[in-house]
C-alpha atoms as a PDB file:
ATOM      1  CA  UNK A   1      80.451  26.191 249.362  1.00  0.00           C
ATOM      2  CA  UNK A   2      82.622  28.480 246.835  1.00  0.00           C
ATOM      3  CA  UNK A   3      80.621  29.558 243.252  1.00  0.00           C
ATOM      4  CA  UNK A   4      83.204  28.091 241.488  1.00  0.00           C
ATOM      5  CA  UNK A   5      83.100  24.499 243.062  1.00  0.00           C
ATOM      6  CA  UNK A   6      79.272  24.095 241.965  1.00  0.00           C
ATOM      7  CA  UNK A   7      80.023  25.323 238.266  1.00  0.00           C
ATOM      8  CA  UNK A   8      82.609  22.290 237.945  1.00  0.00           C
ATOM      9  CA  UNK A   9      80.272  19.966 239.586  1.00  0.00           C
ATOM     10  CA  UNK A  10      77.576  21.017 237.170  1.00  0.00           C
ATOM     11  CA  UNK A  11      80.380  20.649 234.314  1.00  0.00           C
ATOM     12  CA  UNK A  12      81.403  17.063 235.513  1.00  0.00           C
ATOM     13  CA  UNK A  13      77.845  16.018 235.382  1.00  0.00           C
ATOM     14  CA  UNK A  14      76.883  17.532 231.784  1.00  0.00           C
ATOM     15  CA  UNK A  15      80.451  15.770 230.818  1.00  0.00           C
ATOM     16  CA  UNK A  16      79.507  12.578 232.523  1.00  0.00           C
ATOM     17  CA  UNK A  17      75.845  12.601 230.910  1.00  0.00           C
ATOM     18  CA  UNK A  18      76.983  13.746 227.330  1.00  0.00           C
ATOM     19  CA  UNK A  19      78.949  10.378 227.356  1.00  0.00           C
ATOM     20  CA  UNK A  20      75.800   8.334 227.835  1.00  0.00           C
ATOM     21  CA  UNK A  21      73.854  10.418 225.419  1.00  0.00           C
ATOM     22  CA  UNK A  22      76.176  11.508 222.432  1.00  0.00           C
ATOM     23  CA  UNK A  23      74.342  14.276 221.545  1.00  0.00           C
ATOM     24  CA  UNK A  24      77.041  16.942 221.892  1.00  0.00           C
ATOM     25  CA  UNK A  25      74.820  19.257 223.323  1.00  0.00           C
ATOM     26  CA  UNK A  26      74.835  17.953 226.828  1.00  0.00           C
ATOM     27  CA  UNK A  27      78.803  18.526 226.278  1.00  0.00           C
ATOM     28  CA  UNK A  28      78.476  22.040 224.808  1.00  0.00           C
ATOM     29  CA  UNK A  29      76.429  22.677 228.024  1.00  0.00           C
ATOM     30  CA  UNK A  30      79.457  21.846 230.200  1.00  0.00           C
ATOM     31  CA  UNK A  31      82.207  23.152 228.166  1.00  0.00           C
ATOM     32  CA  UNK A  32      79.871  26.433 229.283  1.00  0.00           C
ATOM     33  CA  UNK A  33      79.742  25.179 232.954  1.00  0.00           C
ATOM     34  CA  UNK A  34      83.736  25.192 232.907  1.00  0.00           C
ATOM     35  CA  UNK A  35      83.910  28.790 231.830  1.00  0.00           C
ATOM     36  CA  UNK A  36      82.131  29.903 234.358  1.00  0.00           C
ATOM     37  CA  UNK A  37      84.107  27.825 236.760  1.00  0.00           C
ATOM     38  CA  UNK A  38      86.940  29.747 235.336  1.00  0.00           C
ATOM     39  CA  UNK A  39      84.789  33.065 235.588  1.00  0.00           C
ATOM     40  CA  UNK A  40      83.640  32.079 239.349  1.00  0.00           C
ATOM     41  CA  UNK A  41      87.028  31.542 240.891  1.00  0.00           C
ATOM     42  CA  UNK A  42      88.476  34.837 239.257  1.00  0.00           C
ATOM     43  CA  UNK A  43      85.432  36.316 241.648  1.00  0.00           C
ATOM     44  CA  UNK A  44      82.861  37.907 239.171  1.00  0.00           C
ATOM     45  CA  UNK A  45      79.456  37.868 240.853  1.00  0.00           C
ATOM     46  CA  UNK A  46      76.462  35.232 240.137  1.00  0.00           C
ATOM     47  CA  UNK A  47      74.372  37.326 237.970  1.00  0.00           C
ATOM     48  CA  UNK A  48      77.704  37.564 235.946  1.00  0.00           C
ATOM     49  CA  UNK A  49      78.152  33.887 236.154  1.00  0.00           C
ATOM     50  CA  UNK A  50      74.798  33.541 234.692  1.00  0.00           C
ATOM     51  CA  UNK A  51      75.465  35.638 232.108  1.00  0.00           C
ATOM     52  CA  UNK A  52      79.125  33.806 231.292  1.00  0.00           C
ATOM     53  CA  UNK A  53      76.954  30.289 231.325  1.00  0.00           C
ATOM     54  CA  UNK A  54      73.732  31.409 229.288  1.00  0.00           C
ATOM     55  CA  UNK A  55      76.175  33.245 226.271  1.00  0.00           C
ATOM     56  CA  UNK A  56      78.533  30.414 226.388  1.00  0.00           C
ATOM     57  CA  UNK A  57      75.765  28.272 226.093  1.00  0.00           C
ATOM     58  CA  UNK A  58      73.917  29.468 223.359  1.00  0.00           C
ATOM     59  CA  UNK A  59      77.097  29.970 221.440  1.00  0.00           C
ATOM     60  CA  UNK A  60      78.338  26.807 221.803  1.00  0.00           C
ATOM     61  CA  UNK A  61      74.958  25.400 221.082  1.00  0.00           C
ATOM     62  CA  UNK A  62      74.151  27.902 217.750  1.00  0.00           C
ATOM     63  CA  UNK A  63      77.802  27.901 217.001  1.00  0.00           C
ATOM     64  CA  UNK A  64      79.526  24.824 217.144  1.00  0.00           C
ATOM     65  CA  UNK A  65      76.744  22.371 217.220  1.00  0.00           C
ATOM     66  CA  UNK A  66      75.974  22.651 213.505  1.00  0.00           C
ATOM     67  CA  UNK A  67      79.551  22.365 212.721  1.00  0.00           C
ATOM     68  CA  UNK A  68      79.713  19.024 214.519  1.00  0.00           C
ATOM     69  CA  UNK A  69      76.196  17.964 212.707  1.00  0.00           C
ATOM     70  CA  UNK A  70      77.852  18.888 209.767  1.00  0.00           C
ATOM     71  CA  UNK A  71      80.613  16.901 209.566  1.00  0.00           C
ATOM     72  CA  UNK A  72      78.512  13.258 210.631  1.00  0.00           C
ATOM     73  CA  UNK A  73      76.096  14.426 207.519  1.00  0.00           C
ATOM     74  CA  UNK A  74      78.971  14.239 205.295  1.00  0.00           C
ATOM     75  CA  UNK A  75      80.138  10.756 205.259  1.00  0.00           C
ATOM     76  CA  UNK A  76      81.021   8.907 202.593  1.00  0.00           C
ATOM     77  CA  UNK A  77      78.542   6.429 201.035  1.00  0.00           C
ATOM     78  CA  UNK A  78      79.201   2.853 202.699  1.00  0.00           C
ATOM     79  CA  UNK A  79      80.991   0.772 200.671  1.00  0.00           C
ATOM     80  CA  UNK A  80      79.326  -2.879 199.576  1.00  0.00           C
ATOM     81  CA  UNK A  81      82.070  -5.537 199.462  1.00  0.00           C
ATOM     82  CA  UNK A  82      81.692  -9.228 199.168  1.00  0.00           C
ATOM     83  CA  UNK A  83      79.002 -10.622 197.048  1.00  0.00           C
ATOM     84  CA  UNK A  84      76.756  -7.872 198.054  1.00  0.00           C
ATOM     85  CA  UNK A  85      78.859  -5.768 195.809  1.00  0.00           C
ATOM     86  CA  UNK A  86      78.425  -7.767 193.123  1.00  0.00           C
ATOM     87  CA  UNK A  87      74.481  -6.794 192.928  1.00  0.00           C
ATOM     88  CA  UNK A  88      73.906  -4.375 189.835  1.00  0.00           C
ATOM     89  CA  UNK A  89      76.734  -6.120 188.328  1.00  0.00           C
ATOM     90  CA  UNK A  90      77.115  -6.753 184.548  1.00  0.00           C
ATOM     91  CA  UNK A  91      76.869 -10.939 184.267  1.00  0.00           C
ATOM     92  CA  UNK A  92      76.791 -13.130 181.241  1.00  0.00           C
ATOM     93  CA  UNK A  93      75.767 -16.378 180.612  1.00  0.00           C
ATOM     94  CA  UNK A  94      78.124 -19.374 179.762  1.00  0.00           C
ATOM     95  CA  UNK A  95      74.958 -21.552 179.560  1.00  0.00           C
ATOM     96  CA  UNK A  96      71.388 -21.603 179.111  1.00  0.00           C
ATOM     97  CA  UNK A  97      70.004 -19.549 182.357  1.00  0.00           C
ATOM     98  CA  UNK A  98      66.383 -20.943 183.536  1.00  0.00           C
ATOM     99  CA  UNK A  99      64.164 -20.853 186.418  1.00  0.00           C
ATOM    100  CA  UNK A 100      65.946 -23.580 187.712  1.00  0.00           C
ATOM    101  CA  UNK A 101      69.150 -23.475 186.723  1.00  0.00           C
ATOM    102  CA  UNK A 102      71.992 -21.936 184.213  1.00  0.00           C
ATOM    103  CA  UNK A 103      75.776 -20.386 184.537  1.00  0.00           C
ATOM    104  CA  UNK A 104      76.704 -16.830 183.968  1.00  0.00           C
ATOM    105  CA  UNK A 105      80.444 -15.491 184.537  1.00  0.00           C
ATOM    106  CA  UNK A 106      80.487 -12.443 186.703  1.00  0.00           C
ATOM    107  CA  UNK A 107      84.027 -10.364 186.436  1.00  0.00           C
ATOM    108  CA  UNK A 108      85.639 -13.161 186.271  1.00  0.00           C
ATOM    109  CA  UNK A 109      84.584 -15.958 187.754  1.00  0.00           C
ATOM    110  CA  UNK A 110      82.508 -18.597 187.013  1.00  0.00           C
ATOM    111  CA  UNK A 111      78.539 -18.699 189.114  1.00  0.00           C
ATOM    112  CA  UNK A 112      75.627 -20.502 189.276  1.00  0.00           C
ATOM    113  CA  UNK A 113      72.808 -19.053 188.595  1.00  0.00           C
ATOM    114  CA  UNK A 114      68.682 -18.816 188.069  1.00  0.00           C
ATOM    115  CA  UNK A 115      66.235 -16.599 186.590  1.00  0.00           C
ATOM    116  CA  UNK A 116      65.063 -14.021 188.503  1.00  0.00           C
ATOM    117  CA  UNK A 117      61.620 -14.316 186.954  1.00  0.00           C
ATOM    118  CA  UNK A 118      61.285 -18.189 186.973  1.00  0.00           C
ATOM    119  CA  UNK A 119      59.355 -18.177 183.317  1.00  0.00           C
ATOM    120  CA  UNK A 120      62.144 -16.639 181.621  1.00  0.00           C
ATOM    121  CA  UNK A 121      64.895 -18.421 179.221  1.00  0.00           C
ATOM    122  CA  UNK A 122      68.001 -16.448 179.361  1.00  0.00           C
ATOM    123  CA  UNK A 123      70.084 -18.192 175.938  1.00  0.00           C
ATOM    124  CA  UNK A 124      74.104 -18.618 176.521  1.00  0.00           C
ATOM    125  CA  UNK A 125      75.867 -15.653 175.871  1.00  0.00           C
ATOM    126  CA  UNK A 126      72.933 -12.939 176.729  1.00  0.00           C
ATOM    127  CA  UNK A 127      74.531  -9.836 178.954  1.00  0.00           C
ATOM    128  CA  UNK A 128      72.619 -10.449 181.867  1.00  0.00           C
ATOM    129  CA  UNK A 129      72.518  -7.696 185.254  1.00  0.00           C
ATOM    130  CA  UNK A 130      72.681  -9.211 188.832  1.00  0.00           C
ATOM    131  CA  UNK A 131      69.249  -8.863 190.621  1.00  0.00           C
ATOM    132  CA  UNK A 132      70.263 -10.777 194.068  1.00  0.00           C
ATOM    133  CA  UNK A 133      72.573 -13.457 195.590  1.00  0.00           C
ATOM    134  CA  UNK A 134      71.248 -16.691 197.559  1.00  0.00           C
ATOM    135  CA  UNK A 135      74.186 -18.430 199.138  1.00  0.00           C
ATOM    136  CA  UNK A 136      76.256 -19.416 196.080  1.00  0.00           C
ATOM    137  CA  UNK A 137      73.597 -18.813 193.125  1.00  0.00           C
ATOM    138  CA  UNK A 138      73.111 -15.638 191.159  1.00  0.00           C
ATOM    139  CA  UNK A 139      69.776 -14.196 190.253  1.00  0.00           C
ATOM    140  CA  UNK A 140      69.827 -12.749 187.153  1.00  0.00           C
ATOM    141  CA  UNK A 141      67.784 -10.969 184.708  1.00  0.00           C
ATOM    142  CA  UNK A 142      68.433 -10.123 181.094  1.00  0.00           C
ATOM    143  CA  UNK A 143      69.662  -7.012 180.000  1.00  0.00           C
ATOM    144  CA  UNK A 144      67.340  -4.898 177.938  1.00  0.00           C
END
């Protein structure tokens, strides 16, 4: 069997397993394998071959690896929507805010709401931050 035909074997398998593991390294490895397909049916000799594979190889992988790790680093921040986004928000009460009970108007709209320590009395009107949402009610804690 030709050189050439086991270098794109090799290449089809690193290709086949970088898809499983997403790594990119397995795919750096047979980017390399396919240049030395290239550099095995042009004739060069196998200690040549090995020489194509192990540079391409180490470039790839010292090279363009870090570039690629790079760019996943640098993602933007995730982006809260929903209620979740309206955790850390500025609330204020429209009525007395207990342990139990109470109203505060978050950007807008109108929510019920408790305490988030259940001894405190938060009066109507008191700026108020948004500690946590359960289902429809706010948990809130005064302002300081």
């Amino acid at each position: 069997m030709d050189d050439w035909v086991i270098w794109l074997v090799l290449a089809v398998v690193l290709g086949v397993a970088e898809i499983f593991t997403l790594t990119a390294a397995l795919g750096l490895l047979g980017g390399a394998a396919l240049l030395t397909t290239v550099a095995a049916a042009i004739g060069l000799p196998v200690p040549l071959q090995l020489v194509v594979f192990t540079i391409s190889s180490v470039a790839g992988l010292v090279v363009l690896r870090p570039i690629v790790a790079r760019r996943h680093i640098r993602q933007p921040p995730l982006r809260r929507f929903g209620v979740e986004a309206l955790v850390g928000k500025t609330a204020y009460a429209v009525t007395e805010v207990t342990g139990r009970a109470g109203r505060v108007r978050i950007g807008g709209e109108e929510w019920s709401a408790r305490a988030y320590d259940e001894t405190l009395v938060i009066p109507e009107g008191a700026a108020v931050d948004v500690m946590q949402i359960e289902g429809a009610t706010a948990l809130v804690y005064p302002r300081e």
